[in-house]
C-alpha atoms as a PDB file:
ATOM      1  CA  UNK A   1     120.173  28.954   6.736  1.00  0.00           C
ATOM      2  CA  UNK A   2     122.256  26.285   8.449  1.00  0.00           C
ATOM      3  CA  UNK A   3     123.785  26.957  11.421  1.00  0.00           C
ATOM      4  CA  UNK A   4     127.755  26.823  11.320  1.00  0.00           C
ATOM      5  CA  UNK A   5     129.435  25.132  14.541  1.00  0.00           C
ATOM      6  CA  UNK A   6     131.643  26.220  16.949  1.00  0.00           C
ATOM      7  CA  UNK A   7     134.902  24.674  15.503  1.00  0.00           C
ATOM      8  CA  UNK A   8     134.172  27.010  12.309  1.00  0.00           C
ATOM      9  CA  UNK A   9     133.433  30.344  13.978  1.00  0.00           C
ATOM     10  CA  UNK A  10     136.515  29.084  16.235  1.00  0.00           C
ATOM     11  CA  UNK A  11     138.291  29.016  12.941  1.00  0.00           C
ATOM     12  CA  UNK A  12     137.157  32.177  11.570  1.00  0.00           C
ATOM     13  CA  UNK A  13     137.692  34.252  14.609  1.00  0.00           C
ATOM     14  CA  UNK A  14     141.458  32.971  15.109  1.00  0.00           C
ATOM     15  CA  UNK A  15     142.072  33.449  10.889  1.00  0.00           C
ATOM     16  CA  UNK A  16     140.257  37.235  11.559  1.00  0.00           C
ATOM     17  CA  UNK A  17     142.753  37.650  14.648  1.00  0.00           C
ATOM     18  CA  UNK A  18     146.156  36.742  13.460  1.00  0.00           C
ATOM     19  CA  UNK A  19     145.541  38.457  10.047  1.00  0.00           C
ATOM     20  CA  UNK A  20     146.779  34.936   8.471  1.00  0.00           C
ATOM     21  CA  UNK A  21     145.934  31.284   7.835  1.00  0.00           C
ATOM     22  CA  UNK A  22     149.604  30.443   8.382  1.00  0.00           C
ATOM     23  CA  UNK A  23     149.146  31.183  12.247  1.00  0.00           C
ATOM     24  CA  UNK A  24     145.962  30.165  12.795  1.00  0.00           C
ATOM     25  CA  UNK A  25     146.222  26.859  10.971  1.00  0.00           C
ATOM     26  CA  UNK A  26     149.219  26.551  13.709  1.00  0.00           C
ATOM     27  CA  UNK A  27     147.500  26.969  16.801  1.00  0.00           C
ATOM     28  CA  UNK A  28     144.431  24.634  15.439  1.00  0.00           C
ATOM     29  CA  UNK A  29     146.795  22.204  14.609  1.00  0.00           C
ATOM     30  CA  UNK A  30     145.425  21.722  10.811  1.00  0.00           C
ATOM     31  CA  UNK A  31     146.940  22.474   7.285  1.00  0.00           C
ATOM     32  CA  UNK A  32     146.518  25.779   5.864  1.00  0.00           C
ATOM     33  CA  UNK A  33     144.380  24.126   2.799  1.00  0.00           C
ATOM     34  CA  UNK A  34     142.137  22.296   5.593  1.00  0.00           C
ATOM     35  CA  UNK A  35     141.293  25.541   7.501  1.00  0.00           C
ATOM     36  CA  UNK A  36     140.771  27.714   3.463  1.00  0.00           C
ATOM     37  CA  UNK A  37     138.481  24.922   3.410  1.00  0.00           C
ATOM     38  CA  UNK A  38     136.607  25.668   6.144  1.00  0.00           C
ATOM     39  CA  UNK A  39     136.377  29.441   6.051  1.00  0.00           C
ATOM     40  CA  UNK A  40     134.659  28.716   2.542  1.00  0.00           C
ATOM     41  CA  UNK A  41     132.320  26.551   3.836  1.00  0.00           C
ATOM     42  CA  UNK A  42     131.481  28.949   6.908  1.00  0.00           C
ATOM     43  CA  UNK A  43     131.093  31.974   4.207  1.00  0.00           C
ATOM     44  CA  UNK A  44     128.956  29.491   1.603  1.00  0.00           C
ATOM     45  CA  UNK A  45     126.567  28.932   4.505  1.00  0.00           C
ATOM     46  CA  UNK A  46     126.251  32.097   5.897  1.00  0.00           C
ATOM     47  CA  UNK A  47     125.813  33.721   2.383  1.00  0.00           C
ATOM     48  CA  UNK A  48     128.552  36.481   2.951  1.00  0.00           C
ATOM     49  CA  UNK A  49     132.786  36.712   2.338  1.00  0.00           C
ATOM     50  CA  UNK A  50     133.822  37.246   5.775  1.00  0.00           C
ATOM     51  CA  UNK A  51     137.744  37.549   4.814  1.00  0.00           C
ATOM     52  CA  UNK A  52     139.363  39.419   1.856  1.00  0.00           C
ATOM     53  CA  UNK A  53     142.087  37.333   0.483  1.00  0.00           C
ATOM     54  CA  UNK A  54     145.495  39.024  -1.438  1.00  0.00           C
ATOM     55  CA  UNK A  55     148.840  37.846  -1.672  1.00  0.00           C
ATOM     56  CA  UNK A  56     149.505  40.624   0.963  1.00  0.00           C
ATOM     57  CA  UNK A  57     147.504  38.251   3.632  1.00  0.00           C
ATOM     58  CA  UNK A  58     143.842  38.257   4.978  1.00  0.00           C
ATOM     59  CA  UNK A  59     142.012  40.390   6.274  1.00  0.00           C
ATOM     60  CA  UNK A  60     137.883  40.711   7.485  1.00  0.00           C
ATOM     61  CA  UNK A  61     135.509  42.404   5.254  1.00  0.00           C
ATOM     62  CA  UNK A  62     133.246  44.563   6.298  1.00  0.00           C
ATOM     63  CA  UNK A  63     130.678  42.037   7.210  1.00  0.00           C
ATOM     64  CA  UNK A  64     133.582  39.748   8.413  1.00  0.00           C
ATOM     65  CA  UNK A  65     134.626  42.893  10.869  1.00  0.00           C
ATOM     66  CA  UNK A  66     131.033  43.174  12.486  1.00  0.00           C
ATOM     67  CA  UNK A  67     130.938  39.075  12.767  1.00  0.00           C
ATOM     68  CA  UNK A  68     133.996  38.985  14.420  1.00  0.00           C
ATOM     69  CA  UNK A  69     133.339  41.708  16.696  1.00  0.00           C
ATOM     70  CA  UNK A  70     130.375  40.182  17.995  1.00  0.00           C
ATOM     71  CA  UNK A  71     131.750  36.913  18.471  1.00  0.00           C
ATOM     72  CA  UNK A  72     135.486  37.921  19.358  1.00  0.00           C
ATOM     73  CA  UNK A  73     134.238  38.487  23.239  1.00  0.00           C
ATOM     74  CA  UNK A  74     131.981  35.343  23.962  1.00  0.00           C
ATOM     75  CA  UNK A  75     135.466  33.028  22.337  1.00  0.00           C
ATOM     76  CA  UNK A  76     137.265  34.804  25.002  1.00  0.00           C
ATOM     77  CA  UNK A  77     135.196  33.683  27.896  1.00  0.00           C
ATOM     78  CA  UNK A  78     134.380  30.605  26.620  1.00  0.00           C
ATOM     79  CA  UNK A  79     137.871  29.663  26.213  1.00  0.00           C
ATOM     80  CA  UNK A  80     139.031  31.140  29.357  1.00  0.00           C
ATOM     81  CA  UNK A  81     136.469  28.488  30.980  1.00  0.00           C
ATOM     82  CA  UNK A  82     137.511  25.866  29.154  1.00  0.00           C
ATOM     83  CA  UNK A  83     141.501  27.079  30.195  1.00  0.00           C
ATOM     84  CA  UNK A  84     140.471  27.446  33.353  1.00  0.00           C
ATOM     85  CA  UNK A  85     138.616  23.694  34.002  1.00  0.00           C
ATOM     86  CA  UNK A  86     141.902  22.041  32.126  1.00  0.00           C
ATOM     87  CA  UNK A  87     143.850  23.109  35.093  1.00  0.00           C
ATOM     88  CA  UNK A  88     141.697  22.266  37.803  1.00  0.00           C
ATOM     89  CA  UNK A  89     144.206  19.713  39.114  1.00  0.00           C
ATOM     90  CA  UNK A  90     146.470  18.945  41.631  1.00  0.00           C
ATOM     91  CA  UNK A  91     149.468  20.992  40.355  1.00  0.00           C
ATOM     92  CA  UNK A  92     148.089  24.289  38.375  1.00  0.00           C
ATOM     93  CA  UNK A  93     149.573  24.487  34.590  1.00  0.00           C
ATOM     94  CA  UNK A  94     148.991  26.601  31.631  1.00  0.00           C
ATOM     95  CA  UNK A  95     151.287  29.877  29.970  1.00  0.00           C
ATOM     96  CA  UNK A  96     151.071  32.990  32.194  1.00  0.00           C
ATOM     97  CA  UNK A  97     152.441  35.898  29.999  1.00  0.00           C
ATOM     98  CA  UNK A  98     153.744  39.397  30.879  1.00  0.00           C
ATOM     99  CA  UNK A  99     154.630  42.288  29.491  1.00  0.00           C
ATOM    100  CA  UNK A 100     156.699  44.609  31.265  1.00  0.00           C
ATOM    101  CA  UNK A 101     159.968  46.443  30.695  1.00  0.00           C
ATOM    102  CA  UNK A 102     163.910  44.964  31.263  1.00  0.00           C
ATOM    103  CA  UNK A 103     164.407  46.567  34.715  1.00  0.00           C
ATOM    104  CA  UNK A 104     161.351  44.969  36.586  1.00  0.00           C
ATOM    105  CA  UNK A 105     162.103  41.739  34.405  1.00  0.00           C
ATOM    106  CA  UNK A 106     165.585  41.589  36.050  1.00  0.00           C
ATOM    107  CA  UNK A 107     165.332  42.547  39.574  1.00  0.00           C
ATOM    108  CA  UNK A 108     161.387  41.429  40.297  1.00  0.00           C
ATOM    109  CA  UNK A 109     160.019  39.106  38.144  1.00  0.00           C
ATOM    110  CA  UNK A 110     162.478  36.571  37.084  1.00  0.00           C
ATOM    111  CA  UNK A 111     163.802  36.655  40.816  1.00  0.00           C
ATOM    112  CA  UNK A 112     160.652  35.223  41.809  1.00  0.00           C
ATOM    113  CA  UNK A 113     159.417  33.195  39.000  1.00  0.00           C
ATOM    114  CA  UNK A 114     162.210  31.376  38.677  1.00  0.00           C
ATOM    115  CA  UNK A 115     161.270  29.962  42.434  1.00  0.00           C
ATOM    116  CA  UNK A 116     157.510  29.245  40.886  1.00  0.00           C
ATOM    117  CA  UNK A 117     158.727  27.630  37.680  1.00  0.00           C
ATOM    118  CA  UNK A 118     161.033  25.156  39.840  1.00  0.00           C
ATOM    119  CA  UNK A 119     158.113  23.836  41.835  1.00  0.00           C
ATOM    120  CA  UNK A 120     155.128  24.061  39.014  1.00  0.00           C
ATOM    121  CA  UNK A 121     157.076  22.476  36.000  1.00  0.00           C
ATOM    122  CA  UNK A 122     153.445  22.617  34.805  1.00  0.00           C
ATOM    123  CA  UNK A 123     153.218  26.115  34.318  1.00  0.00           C
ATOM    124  CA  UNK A 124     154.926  28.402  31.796  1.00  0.00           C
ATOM    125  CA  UNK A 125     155.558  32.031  31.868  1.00  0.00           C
ATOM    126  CA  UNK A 126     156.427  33.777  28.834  1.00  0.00           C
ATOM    127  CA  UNK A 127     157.455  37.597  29.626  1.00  0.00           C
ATOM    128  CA  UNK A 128     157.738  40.557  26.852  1.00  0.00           C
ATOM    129  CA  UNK A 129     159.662  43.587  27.454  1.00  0.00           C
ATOM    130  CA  UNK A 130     157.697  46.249  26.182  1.00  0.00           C
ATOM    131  CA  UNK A 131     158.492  50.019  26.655  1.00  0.00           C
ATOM    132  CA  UNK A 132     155.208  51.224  25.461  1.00  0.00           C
ATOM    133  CA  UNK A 133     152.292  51.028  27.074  1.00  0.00           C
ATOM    134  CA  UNK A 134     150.578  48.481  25.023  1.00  0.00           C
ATOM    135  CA  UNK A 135     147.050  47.255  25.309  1.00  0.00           C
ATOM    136  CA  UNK A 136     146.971  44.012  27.301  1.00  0.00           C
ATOM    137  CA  UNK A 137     143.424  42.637  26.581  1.00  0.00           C
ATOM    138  CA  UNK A 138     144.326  43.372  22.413  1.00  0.00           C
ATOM    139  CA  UNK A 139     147.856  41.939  22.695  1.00  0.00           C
ATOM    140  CA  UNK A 140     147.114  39.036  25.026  1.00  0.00           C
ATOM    141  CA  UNK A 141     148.664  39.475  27.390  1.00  0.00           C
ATOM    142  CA  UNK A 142     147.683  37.938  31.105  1.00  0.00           C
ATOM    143  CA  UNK A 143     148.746  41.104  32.876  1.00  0.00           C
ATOM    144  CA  UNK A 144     151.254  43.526  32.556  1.00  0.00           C
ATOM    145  CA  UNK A 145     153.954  45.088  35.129  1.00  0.00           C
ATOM    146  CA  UNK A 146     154.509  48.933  35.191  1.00  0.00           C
ATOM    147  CA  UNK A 147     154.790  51.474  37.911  1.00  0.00           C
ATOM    148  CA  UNK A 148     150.904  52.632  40.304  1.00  0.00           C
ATOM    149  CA  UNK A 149     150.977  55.898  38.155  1.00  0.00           C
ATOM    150  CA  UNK A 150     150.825  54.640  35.030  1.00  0.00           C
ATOM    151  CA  UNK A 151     148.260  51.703  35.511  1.00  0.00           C
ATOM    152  CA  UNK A 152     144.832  52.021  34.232  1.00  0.00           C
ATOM    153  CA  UNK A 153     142.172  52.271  36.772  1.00  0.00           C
ATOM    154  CA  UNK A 154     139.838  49.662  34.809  1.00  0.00           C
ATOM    155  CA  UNK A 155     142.559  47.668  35.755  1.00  0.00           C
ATOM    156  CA  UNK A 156     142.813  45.384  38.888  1.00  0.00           C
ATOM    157  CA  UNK A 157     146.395  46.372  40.707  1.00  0.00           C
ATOM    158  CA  UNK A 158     148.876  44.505  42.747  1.00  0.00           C
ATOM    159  CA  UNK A 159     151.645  46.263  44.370  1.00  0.00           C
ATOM    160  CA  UNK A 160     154.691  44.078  44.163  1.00  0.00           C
ATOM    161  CA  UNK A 161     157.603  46.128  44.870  1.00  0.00           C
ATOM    162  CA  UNK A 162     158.204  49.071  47.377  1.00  0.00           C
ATOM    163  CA  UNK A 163     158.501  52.831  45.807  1.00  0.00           C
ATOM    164  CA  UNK A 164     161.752  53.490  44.797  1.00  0.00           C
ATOM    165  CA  UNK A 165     163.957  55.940  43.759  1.00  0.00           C
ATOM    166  CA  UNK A 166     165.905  57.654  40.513  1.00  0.00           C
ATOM    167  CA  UNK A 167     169.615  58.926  39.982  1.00  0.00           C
ATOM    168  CA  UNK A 168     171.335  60.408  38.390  1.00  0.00           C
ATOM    169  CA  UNK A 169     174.961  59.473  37.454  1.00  0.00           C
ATOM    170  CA  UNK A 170     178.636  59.927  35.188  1.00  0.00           C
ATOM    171  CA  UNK A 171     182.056  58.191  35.440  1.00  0.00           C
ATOM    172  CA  UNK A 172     184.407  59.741  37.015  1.00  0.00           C
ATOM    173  CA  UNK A 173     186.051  60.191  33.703  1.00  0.00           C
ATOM    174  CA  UNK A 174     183.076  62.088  32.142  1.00  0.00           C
ATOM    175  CA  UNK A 175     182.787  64.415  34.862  1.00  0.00           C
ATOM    176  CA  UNK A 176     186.770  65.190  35.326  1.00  0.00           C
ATOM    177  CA  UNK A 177     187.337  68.898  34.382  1.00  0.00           C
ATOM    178  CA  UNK A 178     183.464  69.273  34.281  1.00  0.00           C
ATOM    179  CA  UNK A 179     181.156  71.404  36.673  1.00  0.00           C
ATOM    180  CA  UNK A 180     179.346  68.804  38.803  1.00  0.00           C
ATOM    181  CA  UNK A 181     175.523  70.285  37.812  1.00  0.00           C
ATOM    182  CA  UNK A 182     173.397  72.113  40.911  1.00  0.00           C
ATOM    183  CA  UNK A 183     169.987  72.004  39.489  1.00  0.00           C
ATOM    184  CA  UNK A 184     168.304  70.109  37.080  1.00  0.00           C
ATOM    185  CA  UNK A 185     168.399  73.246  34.479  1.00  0.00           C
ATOM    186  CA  UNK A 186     172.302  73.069  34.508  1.00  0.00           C
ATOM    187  CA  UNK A 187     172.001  69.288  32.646  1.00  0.00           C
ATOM    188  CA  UNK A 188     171.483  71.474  29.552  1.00  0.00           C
ATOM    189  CA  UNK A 189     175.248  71.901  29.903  1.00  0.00           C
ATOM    190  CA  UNK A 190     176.271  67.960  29.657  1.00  0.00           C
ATOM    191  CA  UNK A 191     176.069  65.541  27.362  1.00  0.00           C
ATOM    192  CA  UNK A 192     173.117  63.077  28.348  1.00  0.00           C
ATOM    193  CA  UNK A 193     172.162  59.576  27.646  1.00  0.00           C
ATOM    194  CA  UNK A 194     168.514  59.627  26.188  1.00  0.00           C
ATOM    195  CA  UNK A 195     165.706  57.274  26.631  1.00  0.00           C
ATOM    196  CA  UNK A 196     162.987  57.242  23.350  1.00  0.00           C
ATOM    197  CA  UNK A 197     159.861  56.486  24.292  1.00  0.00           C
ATOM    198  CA  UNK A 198     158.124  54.155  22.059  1.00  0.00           C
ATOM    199  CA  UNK A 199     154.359  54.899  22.445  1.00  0.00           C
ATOM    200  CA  UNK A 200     154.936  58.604  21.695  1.00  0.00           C
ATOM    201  CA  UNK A 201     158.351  58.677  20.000  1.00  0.00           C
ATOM    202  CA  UNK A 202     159.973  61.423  21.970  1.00  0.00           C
ATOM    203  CA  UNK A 203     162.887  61.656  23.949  1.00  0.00           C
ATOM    204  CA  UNK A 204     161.658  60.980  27.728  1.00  0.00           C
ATOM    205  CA  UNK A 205     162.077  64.206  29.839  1.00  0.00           C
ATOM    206  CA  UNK A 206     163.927  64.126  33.263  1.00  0.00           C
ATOM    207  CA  UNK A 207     162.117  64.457  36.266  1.00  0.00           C
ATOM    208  CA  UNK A 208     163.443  65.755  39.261  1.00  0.00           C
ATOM    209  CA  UNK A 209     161.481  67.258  42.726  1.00  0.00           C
ATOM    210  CA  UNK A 210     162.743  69.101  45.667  1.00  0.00           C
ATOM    211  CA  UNK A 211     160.710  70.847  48.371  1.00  0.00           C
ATOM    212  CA  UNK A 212     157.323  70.152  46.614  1.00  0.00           C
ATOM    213  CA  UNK A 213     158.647  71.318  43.397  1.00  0.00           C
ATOM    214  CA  UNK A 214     158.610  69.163  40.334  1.00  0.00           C
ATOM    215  CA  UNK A 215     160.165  69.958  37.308  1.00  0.00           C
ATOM    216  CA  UNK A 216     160.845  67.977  34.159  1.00  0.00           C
ATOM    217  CA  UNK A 217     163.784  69.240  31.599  1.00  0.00           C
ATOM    218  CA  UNK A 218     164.555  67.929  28.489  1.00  0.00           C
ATOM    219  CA  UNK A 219     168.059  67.807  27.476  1.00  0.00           C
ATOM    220  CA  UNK A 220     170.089  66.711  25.346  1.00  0.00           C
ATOM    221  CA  UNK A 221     172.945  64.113  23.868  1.00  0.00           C
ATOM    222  CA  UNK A 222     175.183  62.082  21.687  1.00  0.00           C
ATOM    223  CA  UNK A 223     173.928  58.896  22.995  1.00  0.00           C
ATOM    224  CA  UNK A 224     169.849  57.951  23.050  1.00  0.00           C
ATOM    225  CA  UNK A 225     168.791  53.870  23.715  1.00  0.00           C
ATOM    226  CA  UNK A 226     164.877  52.701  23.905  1.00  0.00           C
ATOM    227  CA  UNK A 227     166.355  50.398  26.751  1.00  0.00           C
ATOM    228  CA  UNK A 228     167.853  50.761  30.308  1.00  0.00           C
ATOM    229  CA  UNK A 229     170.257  48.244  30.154  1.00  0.00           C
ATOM    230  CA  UNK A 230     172.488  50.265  27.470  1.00  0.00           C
ATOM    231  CA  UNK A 231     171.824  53.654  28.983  1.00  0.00           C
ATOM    232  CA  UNK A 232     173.950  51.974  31.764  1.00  0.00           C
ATOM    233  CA  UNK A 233     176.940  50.883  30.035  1.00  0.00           C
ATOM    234  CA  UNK A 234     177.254  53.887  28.216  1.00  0.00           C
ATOM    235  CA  UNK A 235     177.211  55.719  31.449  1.00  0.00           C
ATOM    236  CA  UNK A 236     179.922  53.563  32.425  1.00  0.00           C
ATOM    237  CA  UNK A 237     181.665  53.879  29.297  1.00  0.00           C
ATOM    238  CA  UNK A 238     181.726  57.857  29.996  1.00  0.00           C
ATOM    239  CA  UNK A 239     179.126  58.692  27.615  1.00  0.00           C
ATOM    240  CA  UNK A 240     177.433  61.539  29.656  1.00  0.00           C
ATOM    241  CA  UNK A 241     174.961  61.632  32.399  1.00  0.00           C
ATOM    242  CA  UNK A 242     171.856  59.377  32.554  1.00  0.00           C
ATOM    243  CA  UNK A 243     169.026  58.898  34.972  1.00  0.00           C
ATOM    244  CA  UNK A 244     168.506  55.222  36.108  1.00  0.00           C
ATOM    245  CA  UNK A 245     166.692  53.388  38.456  1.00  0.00           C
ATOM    246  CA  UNK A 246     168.772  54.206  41.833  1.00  0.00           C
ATOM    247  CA  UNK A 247     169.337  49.870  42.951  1.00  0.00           C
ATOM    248  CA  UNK A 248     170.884  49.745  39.579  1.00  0.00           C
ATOM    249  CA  UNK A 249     173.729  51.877  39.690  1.00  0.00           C
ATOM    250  CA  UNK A 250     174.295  51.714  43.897  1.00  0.00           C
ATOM    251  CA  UNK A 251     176.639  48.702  43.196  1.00  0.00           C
ATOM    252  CA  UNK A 252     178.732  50.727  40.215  1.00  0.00           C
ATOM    253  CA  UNK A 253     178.403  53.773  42.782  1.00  0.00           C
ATOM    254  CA  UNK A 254     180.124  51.592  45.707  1.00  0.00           C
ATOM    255  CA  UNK A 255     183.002  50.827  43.665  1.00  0.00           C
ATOM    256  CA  UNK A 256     183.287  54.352  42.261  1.00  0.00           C
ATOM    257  CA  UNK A 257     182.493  53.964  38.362  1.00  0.00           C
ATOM    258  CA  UNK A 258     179.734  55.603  38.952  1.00  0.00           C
ATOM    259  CA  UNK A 259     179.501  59.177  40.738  1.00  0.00           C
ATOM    260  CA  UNK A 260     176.011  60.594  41.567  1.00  0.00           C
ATOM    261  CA  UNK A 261     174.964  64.147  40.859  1.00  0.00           C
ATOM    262  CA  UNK A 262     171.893  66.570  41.708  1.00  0.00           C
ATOM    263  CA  UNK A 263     171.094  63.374  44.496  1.00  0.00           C
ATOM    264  CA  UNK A 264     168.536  65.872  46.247  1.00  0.00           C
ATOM    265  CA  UNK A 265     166.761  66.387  43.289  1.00  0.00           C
ATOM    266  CA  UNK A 266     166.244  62.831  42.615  1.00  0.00           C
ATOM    267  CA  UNK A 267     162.519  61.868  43.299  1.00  0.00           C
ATOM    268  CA  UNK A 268     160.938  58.802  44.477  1.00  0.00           C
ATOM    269  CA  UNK A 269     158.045  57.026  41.938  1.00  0.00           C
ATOM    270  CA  UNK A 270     155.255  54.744  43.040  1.00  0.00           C
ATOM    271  CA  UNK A 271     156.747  50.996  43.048  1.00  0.00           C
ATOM    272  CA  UNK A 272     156.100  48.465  40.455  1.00  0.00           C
ATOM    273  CA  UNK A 273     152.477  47.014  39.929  1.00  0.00           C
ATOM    274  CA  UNK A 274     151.096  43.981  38.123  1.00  0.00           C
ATOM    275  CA  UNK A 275     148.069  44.346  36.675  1.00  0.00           C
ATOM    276  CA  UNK A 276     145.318  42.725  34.804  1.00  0.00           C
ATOM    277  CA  UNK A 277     141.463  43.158  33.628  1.00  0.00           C
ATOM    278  CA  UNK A 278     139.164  43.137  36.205  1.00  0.00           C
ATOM    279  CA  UNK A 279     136.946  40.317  34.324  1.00  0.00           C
ATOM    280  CA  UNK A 280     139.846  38.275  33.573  1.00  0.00           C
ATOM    281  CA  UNK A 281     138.792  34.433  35.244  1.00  0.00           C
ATOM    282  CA  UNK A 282     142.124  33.739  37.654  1.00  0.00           C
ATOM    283  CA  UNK A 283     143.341  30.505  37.031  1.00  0.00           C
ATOM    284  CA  UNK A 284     145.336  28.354  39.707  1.00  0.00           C
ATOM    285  CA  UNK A 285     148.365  28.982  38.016  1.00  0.00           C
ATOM    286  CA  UNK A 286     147.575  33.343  36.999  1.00  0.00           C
ATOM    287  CA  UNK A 287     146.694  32.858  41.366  1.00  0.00           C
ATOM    288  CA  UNK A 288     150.134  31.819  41.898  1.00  0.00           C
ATOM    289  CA  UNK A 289     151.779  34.012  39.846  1.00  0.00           C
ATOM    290  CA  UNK A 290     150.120  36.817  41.277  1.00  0.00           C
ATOM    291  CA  UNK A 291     150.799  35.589  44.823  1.00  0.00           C
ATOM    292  CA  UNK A 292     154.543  34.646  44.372  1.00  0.00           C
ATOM    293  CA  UNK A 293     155.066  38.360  42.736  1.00  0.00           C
ATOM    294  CA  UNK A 294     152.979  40.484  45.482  1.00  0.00           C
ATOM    295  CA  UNK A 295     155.093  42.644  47.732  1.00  0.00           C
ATOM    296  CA  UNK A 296     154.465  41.944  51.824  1.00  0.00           C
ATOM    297  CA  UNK A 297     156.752  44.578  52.671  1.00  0.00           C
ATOM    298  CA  UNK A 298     159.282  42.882  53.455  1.00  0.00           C
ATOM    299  CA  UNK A 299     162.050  42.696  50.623  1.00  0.00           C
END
């Protein structure tokens, strides 16, 4: 049997990837009909259909799925080498991408990116706001940004923001003629703004902690987002209560559009983290990144 080349298992592992010639085809930079081409010659000399064709799209057969799963890991690295010698120059280049969720986007990474991007016009970042905790390695991603509790511990960490701290808070207008709650049980009484959690689908309990206590509650509203952002404005609009990251209401709180209530109950969380696989190959440009984002404790 002759043995196929790189540039057509390269092929057939990027067509078994994307689920489509379409996209593959794009990132090889050949026609559709040139890479169909290929794929038949691969299976022709291997004696075996690796990909199931419909007009639904592609998809590996079972002989395809073992091929590609023996192969999909050595691509990786070999690529990530080949990534890795491209920018091994004076100013470090490639795309670095993230996924994380609209808060840390806003206040931590674009902050400080934006600083990297000015002096590295070689290097691209390209971040994804993702509620869910999605698979990094599956989705490729470079690394992804969520808070020390919830990272992995396969996973190599980097603090990059202090802890911080939750409130909870109404307009004045929502809370006039209402009893300001006293513990977190009496939110069953208001109207809140719900957060749905897209890995599990539920509504996101509230957690609160006093005195070594933690409790969670679940309550209820008119109003429910799957992104901080809006949870905001309709607290502003006097929807109800919602529970926000505390830096993002203290300006509305200054100015009184915002009033906060159970503020003792309100806990602190571990700070924001970036992380990333331990045998991921750290470019010069992923280095920066990581740098430029790390938290020294002083901001």
């Amino acid at each position: 049997m002759a043995r196929p080349d790189f540039n057509h298992l390269q092929a057939f592992i990027l067509v078994a990837r994307e689920r489509s010639f379409t996209r593959a085809a794009a990132q090889l930079g050949v026609s559709q009909s040139a890479l169909s081409h290929t794929i038949r010659g691969l299976e022709s000399r291997l004696g075996v259909r690796l990909l199931a064709r419909s007009t639904r799209g592609v998809a590996p057969t079972e002989a395809g799925e073992k091929l590609y799963a023996s192969l999909e890991p050595h691509y990786e690295a070999i690529e990530a080498g080949l990534n890795a010698l491209g920018e091994a120059r004076d100013k470090p280049a490639g795309t670095i991408r993230i996924t994380t969720h609209d808060h840390a986007a806003s206040t931590i990474l674009w902050p400080k990116l934006s600083v990297v991007l000015a002096a590295y016009p070689d290097i691209k970042v390209e971040i994804g706001i993702h509620y869910g905790l999605i698979d990094i390695v599956a989705e490729r991603f470079d690394a992804g940004v969520r808070t020390g509790d919830q990272v992995a511990r396969d996973m190599i960490a980097v603090r990059i923001s202090p802890d911080m701290k939750r409130a909870v808070v109404g307009s004045p207008a929502y809370l006039a003629g209402r009893a300001l709650p006293q513990t977190p049980q009496e939110l069953t009484r208001h109207n809140c703004i719900n957060l749905r959690l897209a890995t599990y689908g539920g509504l996101a309990p509230w957690e609160f902690s006093r005195d070594g206590k933690e409790l969670q509650v679940q309550v209820e509203g008119q109003a429910i987002f799957n992104t901080t952002p809006q949870k905001l404005q309709a607290a502003l609009d006097g929807a109800g209560l919602a529970t926000l990251p505390d830096d993002m209401v203290e300006e509305h709180v200054a100015t009184g559009r915002l009033v906060r209530v159970l503020e003792d109950w309100c806990p602190t969380y571990p700070g924001y983290h970036l992380y990333y696989p331990s045998r991921r190959q750290a470019s010069p440009a992923f280095a920066l990144v990581v740098d430029a984002l790390r938290w020294r404790g002083d901001s």
